[in-house]
Protein backbone atom coordinates (compact mmCIF):
# COMPACT_ATOMS: atom_id res chain seq x y z
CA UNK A 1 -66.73 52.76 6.80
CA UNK A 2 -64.17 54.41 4.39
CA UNK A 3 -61.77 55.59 6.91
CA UNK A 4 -62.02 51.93 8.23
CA UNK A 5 -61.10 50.47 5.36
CA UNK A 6 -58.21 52.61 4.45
CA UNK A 7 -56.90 51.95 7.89
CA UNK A 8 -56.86 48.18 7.27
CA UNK A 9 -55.71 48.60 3.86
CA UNK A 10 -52.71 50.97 5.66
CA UNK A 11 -52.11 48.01 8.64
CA UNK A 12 -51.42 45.40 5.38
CA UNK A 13 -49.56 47.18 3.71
CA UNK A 14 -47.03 47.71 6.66
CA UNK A 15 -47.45 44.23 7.53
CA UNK A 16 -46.47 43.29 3.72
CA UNK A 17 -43.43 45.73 4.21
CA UNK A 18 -42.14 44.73 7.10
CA UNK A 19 -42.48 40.86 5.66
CA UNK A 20 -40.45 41.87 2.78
CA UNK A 21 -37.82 43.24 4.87
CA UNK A 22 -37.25 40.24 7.20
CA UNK A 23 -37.42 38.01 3.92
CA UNK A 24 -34.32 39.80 2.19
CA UNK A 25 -32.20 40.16 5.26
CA UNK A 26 -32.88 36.55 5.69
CA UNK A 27 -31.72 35.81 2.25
CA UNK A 28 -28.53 38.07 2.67
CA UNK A 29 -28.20 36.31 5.84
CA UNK A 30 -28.17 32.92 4.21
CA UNK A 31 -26.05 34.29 0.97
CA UNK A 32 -23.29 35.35 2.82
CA UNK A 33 -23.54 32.01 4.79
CA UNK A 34 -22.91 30.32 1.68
CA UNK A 35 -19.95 32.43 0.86
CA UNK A 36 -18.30 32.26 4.38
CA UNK A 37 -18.81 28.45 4.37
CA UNK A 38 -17.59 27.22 0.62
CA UNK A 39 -13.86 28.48 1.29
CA UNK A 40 -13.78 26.34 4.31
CA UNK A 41 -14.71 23.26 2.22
CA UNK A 42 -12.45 23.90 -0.52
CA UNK A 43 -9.74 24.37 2.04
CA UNK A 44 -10.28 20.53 3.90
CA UNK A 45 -10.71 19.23 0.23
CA UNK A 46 -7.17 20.53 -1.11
CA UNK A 47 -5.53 19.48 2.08
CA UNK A 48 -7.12 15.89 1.70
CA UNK A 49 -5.59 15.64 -1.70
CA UNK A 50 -1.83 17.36 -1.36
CA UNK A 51 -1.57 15.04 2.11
CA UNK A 52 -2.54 11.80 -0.06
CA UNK A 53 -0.03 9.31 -1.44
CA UNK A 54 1.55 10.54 -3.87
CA UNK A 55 3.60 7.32 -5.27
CA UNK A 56 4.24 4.22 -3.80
CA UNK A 57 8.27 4.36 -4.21
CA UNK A 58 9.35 0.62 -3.04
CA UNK A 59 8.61 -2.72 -1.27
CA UNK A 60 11.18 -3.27 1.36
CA UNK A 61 12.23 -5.99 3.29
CA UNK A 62 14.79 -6.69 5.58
CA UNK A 63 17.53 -9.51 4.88
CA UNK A 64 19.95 -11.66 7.25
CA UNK A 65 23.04 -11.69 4.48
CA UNK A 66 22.88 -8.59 2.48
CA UNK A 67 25.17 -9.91 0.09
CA UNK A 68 23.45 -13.41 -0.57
CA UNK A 69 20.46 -11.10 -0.89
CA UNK A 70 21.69 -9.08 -3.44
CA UNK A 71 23.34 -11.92 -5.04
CA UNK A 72 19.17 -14.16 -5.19
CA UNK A 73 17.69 -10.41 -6.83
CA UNK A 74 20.45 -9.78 -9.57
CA UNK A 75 21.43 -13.13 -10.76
CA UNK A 76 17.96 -15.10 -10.48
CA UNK A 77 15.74 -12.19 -10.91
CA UNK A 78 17.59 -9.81 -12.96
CA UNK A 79 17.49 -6.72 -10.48
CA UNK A 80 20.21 -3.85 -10.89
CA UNK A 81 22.03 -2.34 -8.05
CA UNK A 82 21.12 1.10 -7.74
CA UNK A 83 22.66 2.20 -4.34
CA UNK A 84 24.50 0.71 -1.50
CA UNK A 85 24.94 2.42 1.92
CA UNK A 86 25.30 1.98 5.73
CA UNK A 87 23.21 4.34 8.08
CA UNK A 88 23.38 4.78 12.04
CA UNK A 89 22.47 7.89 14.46
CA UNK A 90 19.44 8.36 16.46
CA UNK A 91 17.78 9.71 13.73
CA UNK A 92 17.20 5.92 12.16
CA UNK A 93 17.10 4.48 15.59
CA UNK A 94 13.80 6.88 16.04
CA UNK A 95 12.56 6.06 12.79
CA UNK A 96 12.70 2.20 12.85
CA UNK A 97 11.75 2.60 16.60
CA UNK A 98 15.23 0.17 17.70
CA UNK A 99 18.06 1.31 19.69
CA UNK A 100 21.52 0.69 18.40
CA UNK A 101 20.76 0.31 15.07
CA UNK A 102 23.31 0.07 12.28
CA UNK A 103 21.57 -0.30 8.69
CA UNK A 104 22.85 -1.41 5.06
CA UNK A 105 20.30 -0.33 3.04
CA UNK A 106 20.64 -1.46 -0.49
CA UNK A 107 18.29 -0.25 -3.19
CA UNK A 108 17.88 -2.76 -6.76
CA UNK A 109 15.34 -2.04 -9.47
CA UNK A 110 13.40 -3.90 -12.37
CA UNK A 111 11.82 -1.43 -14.85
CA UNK A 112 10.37 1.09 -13.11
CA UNK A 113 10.10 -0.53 -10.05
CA UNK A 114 12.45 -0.61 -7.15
CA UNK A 115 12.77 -2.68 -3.79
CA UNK A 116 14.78 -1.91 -0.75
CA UNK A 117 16.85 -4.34 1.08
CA UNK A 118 17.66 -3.65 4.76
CA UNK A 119 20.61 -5.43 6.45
CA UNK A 120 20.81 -5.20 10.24
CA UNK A 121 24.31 -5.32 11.42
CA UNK A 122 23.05 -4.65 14.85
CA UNK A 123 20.81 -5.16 16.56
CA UNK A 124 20.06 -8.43 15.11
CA UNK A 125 16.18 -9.76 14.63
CA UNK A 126 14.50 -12.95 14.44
CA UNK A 127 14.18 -15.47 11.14
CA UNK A 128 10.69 -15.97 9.62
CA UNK A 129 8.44 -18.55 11.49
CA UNK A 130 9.24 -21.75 9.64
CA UNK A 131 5.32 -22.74 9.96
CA UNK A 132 3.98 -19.51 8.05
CA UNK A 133 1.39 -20.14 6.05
CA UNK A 134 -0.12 -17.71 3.12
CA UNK A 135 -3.12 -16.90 5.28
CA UNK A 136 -1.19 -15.45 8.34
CA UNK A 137 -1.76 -12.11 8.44
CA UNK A 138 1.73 -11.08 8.04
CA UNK A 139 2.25 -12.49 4.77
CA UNK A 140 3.19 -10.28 1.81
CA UNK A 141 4.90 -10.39 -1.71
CA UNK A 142 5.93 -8.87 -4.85
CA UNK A 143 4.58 -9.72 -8.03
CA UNK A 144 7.48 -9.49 -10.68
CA UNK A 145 5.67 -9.67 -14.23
CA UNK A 146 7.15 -12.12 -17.19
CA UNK A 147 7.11 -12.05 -20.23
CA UNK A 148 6.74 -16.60 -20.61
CA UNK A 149 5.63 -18.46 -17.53
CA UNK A 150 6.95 -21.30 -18.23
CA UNK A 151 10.28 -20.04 -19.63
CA UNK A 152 10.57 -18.05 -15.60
CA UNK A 153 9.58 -21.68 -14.27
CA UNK A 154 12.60 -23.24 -16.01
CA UNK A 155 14.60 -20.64 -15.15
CA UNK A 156 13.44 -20.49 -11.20
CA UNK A 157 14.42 -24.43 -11.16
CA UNK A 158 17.60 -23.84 -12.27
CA UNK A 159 18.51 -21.87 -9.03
CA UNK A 160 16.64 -24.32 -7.28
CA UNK A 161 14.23 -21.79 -5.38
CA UNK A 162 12.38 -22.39 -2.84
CA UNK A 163 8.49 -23.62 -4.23
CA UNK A 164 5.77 -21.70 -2.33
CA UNK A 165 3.37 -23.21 -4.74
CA UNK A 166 3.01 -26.54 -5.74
CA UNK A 167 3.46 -25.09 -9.94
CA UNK A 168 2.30 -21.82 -12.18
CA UNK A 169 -1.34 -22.11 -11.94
CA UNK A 170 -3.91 -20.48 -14.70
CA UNK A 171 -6.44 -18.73 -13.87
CA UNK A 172 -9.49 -20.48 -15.20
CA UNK A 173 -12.11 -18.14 -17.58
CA UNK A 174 -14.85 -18.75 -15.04
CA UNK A 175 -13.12 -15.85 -13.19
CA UNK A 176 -13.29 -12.94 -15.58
CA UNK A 177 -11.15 -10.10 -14.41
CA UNK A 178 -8.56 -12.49 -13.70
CA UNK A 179 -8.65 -15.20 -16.92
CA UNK A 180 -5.40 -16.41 -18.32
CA UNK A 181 -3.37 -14.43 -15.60
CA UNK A 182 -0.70 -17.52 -15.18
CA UNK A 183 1.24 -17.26 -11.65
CA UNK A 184 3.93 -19.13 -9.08
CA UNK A 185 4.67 -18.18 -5.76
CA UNK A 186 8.19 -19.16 -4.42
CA UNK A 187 10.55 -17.71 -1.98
CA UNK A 188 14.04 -16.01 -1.15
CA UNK A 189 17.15 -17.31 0.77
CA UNK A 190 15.29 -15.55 3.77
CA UNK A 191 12.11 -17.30 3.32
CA UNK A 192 9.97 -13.94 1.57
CA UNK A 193 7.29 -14.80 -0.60
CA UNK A 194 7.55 -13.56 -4.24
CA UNK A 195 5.58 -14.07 -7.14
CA UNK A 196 5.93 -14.66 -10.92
CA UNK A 197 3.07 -13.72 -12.93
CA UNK A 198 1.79 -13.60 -16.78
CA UNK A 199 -0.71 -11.49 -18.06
CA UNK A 200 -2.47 -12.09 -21.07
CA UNK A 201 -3.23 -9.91 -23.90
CA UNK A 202 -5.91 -7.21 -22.54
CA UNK A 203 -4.90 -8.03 -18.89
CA UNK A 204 -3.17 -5.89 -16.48
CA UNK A 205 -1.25 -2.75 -17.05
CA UNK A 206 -0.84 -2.47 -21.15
CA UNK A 207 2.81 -1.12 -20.65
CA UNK A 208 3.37 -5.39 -19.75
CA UNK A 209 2.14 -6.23 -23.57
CA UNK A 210 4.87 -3.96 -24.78
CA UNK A 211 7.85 -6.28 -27.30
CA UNK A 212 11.03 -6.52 -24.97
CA UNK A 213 13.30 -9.58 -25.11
CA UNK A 214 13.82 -9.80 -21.20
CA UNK A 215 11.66 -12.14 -19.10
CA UNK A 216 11.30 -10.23 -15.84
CA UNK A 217 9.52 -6.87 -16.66
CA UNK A 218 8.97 -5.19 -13.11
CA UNK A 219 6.97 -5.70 -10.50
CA UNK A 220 3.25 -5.12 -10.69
CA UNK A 221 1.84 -5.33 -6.70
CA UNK A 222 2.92 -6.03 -3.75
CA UNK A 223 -0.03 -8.11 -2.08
CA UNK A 224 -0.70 -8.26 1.68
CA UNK A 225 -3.42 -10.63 3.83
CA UNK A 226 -6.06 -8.53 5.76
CA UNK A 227 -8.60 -9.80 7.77
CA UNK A 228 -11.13 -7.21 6.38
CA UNK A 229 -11.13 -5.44 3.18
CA UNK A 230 -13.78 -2.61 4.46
CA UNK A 231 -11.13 -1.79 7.51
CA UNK A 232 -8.54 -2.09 5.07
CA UNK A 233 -10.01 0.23 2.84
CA UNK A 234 -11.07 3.06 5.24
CA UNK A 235 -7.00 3.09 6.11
CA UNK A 236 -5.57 2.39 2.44
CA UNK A 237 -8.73 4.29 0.22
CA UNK A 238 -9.95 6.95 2.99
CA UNK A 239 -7.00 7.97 4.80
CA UNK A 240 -4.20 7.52 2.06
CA UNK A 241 -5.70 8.59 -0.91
CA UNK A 242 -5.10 5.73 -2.88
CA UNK A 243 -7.52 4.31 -5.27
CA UNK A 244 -9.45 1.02 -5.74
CA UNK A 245 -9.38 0.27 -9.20
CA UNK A 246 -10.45 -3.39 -9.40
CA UNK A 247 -11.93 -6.48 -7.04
CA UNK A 248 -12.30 -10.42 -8.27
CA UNK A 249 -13.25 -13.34 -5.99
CA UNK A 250 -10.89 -16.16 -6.45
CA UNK A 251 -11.35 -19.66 -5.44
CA UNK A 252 -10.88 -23.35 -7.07
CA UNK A 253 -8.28 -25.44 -7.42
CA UNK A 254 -5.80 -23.48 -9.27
CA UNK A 255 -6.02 -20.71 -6.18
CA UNK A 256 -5.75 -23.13 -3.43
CA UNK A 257 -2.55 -24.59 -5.32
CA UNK A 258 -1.22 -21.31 -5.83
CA UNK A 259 -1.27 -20.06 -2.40
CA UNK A 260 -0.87 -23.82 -1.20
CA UNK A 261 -3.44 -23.40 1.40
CA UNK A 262 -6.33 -25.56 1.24
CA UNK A 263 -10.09 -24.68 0.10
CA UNK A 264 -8.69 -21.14 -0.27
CA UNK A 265 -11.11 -18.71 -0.96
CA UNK A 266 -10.07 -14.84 -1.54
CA UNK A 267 -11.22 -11.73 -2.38
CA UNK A 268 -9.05 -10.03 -3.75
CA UNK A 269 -8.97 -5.68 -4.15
CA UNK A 270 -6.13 -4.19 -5.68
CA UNK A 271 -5.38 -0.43 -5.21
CA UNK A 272 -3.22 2.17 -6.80
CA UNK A 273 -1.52 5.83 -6.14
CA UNK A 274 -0.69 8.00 -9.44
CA UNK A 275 2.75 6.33 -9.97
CA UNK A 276 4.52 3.18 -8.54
CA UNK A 277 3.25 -0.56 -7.51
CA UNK A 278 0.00 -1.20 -6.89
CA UNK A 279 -1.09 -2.44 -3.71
CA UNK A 280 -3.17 -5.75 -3.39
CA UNK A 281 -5.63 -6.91 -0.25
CA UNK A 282 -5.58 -10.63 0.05
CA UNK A 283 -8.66 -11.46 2.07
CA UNK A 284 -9.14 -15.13 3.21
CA UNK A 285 -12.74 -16.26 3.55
CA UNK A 286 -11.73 -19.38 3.94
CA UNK A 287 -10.12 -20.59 5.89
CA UNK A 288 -10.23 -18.05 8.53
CA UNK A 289 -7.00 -19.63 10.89
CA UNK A 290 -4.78 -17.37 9.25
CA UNK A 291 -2.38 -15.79 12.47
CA UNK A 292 -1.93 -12.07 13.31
CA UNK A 293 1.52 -10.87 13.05
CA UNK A 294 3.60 -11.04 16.74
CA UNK A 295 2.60 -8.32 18.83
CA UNK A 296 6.53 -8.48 19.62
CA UNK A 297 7.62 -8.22 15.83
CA UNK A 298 10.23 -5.66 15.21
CA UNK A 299 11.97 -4.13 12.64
CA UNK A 300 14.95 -6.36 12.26
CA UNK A 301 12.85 -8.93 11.92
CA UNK A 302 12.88 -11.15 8.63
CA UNK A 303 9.32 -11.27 8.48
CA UNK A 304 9.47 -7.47 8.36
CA UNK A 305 8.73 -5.30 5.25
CA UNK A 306 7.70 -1.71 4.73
CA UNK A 307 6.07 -0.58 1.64
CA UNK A 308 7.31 3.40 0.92
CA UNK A 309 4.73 5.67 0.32
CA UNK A 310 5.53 9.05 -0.85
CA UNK A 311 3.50 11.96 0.77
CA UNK A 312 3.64 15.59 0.41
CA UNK A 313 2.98 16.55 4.24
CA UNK A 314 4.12 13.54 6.24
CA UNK A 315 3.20 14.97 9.38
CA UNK A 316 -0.18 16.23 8.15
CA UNK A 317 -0.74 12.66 6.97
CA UNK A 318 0.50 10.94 10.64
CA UNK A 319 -2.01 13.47 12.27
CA UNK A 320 -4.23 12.10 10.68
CA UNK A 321 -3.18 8.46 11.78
CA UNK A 322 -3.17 9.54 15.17
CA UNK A 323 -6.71 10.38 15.15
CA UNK A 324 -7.60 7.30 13.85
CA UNK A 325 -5.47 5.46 16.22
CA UNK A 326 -2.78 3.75 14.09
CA UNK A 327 -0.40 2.12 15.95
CA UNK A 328 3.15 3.64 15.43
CA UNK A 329 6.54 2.15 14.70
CA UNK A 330 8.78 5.54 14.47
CA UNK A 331 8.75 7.63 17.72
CA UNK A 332 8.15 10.67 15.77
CA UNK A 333 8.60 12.14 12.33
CA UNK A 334 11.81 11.67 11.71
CA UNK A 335 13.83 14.93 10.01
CA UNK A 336 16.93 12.52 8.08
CA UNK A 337 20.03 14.00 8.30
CA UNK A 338 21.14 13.49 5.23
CA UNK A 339 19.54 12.63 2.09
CA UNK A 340 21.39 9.33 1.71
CA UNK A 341 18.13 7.60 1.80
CA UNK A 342 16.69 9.66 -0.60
CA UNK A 343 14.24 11.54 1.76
CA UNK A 344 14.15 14.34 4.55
CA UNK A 345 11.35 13.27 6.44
CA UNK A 346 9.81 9.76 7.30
CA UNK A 347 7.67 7.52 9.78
CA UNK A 348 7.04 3.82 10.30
CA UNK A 349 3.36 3.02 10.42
CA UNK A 350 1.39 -0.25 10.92
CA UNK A 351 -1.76 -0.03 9.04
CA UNK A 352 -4.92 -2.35 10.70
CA UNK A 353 -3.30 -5.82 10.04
CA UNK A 354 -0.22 -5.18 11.42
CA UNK A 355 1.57 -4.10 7.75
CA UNK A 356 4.51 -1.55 8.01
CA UNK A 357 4.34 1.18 5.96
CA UNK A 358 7.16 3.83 5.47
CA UNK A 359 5.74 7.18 4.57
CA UNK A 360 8.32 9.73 3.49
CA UNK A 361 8.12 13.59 2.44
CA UNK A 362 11.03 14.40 -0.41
């Protein structure tokens, strides 16, 4: 009975050995799992961030009389002349995806902010439908922050603009993120929505409470209609990089007067990159009529404007865009030239509503 029962004793004791064994290998196993597989992590994290937008550098539109243009911007607006040139080549025929095209490009800035007015002088595009409403899906604007609405008013009828809305509208204090915000949409010579708009003490971006004796600051947004916000987002949040940093639901009276469309209901989500414009989804929950953009809308067209993003990798970032299917303006990524533009890299991009998007490596 002894030698039995140091022969079982021996037998579990092997058995506990041998367990032991399989357990630490195991662990070593899963350790060096864990180290192999965290660098591969970091490594899709960093590129997510360097590929993001880095700044969104201007709103751009593209004019039928470059000098009328400039003429609206500087005298009614107070916009400076920064740069004037003419472009051609196949490199900028590639990269607004038209043949034949000869470009003057003008940039003019308010503050901080710029915009970028495009002149075809061949090949020649199409005016702005006369019927567009602010619903259709190819509407967009700046918002160009004052310092007195109704001083900007004044001034706005005495160059007889073009009335979007029907008068500045207030925000009413039912609406909390957006209370006292004052606001008038009207339009340029070429029929491009633009706003005017007056933040109150504690509203917006503080640098707009700053003392100044001019009544246009800079421009705060550029706002575009989608037809989704979560589709939007996924493209603008999840792809991009930028960041939502605010939502309000707007509706009433004073909305459906400023946007002149009637029983207008919007939420509204604005987003930001680290410097530049923000960038504001206009979704229309009522009504829901609003028109897609032409599938046949080009470049040269009036109704066309391309918001610059600045990216560190452009062609990392339009992978990317591939994958998800984006639907392409620019043939290719486009190496400029020269770097009259002020980039060496860019690509035309429409983002799920049909918005185009110029993203551009320095």
């Amino acid at each position: 009975m002894t030698t039995f029962r140091k022969l079982l004793q021996r037998s579990l004791l092997s058995v506990l050995i041998f367990a032991t064994i399989v357990a630490t290998h195991q662990l070593q196993a899963n350790s060096q799992l864990q180290l192999h597989s965290t660098p591969t992590i970091q490594i899709a994290q960093t590129q997510t961030v360097q590929n993001a937008v880095v700044a969104v550098e201007s709103i751009g539109m593209t004019v039928s009389d470059m000098d009328q243009a400039v003429a609206f911007y500087s005298n009614v607006l107070s916009f400076k002349k920064m740069s004037d040139v003419e472009v051609l080549g196949e490199a900028y025929e590639q990269l607004q995806g038209l043949f034949g095209v000869r470009l003057r490009v003008v940039r003019m800035q308010l503050g901080a902010e710029s915009i970028e007015l495009t002149e075809y002088l061949t090949p020649k595009g199409r005016p702005i439908p006369i019927d567009s409403r602010s619903h259709d899906r190819w509407f967009q604007h700046i918002a160009i922050v004052v310092t007195d609405m109704d001083a900007a008013y004044q001034h706005l009828r005495q160059f007889k603009v073009q009335h979007a809305s029907t008068a500045p509208q207030r925000i009413p204090d039912s609406n909390k993120p957006a209370a006292g915000i004052r606001a008038f949409y009207f339009k340029d010579p070429d029929g491009h929505n633009l706003e005017i708009i007056y933040f109150p003490p504690g509203k917006g971006d503080p640098r707009w409470q700053a003392p100044t004796k001019q009544l246009f600051l800079g421009i705060d947004h550029t706002a575009i209609v989608v037809s989704n916000t979560a589709t939007s987002l996924k493209f603008y949040r999840d792809l991009l990089g930028l960041k939502l940093v605010g939502e309000s639901m707007n509706y009433g009276t004073e909305q459906a007067h400023l946007n002149n469309v009637q029983g207008a209901r919007l939420h509204i989500s604005g987003l930001r990159s680290p410097t530049g414009a923000g960038i504001e989804f206009l979704e229309y929950l009522e009504p829901r009529d609003g028109r897609s953009i032409p599938q046949d809308a080009r470049s040269n067209d009036l109704l066309h404007w391309q918001t610059t993003l600045v990216v560190k990798n452009v062609a990392a970032v339009v992978q990317q865009l591939r994958l998800k299917q984006a639907t392409a303006i620019s043939s290719q990524v486009v190496v400029i030239p020269n770097p009259t533009l002020g980039f060496k890299k860019g690509f035309l991009v429409r983002d799920p509503d049909g918005h185009a998007l110029r993203l551009v490596e320095k």
